[in-house]
N, C-alpha and C. Protein backbone atom coordinates (compact mmCIF):
# COMPACT_ATOMS: atom_id res chain seq x y z
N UNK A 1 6.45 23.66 13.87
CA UNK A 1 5.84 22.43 14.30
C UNK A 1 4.36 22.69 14.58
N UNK A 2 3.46 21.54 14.35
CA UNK A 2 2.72 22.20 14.13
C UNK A 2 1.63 20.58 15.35
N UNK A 3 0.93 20.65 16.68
CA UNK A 3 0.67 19.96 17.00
C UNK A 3 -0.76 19.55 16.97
N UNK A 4 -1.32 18.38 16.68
CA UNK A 4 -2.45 18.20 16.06
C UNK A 4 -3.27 16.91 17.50
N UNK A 5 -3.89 17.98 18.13
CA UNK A 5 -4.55 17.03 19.65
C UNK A 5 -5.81 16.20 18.84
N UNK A 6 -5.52 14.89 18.09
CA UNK A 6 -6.89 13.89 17.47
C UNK A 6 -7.10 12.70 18.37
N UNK A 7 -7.15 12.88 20.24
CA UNK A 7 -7.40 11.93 20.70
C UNK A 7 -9.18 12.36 21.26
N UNK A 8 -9.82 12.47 20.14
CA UNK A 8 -11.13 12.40 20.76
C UNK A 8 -12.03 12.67 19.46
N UNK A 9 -13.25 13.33 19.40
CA UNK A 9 -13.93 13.27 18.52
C UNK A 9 -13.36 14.03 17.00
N UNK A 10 -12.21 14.67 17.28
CA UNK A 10 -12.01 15.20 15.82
C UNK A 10 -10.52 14.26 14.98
N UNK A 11 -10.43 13.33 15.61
CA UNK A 11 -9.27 12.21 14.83
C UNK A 11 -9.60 12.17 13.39
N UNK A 12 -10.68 11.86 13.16
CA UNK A 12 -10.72 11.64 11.81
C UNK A 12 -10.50 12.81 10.63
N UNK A 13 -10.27 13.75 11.37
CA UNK A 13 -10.04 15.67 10.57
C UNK A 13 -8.74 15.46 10.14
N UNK A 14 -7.81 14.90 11.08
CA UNK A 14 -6.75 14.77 11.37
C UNK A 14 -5.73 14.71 9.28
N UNK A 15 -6.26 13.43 9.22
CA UNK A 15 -5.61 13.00 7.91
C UNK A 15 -6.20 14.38 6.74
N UNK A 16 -7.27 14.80 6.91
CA UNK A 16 -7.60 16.67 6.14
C UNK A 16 -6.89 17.39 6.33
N UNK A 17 -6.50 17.71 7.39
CA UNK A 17 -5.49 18.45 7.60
C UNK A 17 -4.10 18.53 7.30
N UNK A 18 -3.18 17.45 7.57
CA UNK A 18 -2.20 16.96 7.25
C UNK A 18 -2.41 16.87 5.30
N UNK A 19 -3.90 16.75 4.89
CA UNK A 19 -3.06 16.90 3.26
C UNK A 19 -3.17 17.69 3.21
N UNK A 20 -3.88 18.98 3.65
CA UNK A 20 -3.43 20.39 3.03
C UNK A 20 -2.32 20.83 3.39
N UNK A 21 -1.64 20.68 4.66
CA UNK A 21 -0.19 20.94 4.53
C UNK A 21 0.41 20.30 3.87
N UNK A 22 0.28 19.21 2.92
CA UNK A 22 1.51 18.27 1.98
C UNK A 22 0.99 18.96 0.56
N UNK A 23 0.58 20.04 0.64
CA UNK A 23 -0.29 20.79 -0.10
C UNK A 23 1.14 21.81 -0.88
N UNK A 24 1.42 22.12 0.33
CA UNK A 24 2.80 23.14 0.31
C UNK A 24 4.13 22.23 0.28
N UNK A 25 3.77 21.80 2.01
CA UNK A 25 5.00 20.74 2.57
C UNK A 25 6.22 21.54 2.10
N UNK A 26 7.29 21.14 3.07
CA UNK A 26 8.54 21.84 3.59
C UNK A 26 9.23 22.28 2.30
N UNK A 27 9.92 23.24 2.53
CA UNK A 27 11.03 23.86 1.65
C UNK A 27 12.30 23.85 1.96
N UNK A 28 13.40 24.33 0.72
CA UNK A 28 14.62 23.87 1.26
C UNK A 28 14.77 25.53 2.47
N UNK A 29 14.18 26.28 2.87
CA UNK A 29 14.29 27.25 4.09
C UNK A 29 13.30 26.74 5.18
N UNK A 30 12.02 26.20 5.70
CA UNK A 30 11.32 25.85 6.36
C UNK A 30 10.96 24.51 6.38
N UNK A 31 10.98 23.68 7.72
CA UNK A 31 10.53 22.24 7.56
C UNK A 31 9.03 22.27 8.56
N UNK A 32 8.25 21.54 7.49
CA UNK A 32 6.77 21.69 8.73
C UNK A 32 7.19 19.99 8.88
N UNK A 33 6.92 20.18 10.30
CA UNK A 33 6.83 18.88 10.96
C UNK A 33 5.39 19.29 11.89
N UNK A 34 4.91 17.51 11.62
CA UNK A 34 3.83 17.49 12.97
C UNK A 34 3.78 16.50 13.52
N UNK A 35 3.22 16.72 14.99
CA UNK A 35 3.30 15.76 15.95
C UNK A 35 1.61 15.50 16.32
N UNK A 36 1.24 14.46 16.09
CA UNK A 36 -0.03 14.10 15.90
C UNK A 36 -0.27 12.65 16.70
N UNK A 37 -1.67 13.35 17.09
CA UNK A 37 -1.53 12.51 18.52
C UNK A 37 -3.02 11.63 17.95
N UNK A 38 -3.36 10.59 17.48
CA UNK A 38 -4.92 9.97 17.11
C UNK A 38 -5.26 9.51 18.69
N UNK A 39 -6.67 9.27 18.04
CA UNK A 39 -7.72 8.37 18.97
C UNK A 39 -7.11 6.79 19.36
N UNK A 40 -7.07 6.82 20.16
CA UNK A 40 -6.45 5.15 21.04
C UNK A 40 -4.57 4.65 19.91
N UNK A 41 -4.12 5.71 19.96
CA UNK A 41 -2.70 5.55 19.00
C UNK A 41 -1.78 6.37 20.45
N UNK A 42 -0.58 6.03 19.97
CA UNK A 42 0.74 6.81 20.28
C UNK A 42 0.69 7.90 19.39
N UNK A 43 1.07 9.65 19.87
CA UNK A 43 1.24 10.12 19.26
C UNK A 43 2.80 10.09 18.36
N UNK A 44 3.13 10.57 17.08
CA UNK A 44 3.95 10.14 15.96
C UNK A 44 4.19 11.96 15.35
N UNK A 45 5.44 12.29 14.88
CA UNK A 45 5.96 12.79 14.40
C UNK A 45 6.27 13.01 13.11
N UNK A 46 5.65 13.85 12.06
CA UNK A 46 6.17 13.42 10.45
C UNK A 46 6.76 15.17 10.03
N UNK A 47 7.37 14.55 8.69
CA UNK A 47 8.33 15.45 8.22
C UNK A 47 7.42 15.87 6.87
N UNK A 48 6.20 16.61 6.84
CA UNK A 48 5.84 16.79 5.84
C UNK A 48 6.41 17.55 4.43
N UNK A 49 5.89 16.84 3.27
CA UNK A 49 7.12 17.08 2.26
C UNK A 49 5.87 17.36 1.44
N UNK A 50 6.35 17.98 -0.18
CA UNK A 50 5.26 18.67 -1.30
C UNK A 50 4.42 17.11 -1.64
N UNK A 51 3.21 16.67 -1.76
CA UNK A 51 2.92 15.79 -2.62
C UNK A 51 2.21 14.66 -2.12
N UNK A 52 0.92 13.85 -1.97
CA UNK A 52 0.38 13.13 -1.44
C UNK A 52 1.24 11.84 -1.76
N UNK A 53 1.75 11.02 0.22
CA UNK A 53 2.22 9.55 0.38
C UNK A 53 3.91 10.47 0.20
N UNK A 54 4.01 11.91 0.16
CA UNK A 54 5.63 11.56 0.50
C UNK A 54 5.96 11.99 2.23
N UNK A 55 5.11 12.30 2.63
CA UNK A 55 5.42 12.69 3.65
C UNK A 55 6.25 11.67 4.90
N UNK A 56 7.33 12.29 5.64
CA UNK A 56 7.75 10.85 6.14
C UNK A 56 7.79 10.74 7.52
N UNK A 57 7.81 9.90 8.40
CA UNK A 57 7.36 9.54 9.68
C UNK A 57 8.90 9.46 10.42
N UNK A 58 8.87 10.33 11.06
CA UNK A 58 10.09 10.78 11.97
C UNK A 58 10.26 9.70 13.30
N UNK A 59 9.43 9.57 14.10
CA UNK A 59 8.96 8.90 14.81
C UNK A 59 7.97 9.17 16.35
């Protein structure tokens, strides 16, 4: 798991980051999940998977 603190000036890194892990994204032995917290949002939970837009939102 991998936790991503974007409630302040670096939110907008946030979505860079998250595609280079969908870069790899989970295997059938390892699941990267992250819990990502934006600027004025609830932080949210995703199940990152190989491939840009598959990644999926856990909650």
């Amino acid at each position: 798991m991998v936790y991503m603190a974007g409630d302040n000036n670096l939110s907008g890194a946030l979505s860079n980051d998250l595609g280079e892990m969908e870069a790899v994204g989970s295997t059938g032995l390892v699941n990267v999940v992250v819990q990502m917290d934006t600027f004025g949002g609830a932080a949210k939970r995703f199940l990152v998977m190989e491939g840009w837009g598959r990644t999926t939102l856990l909650f």
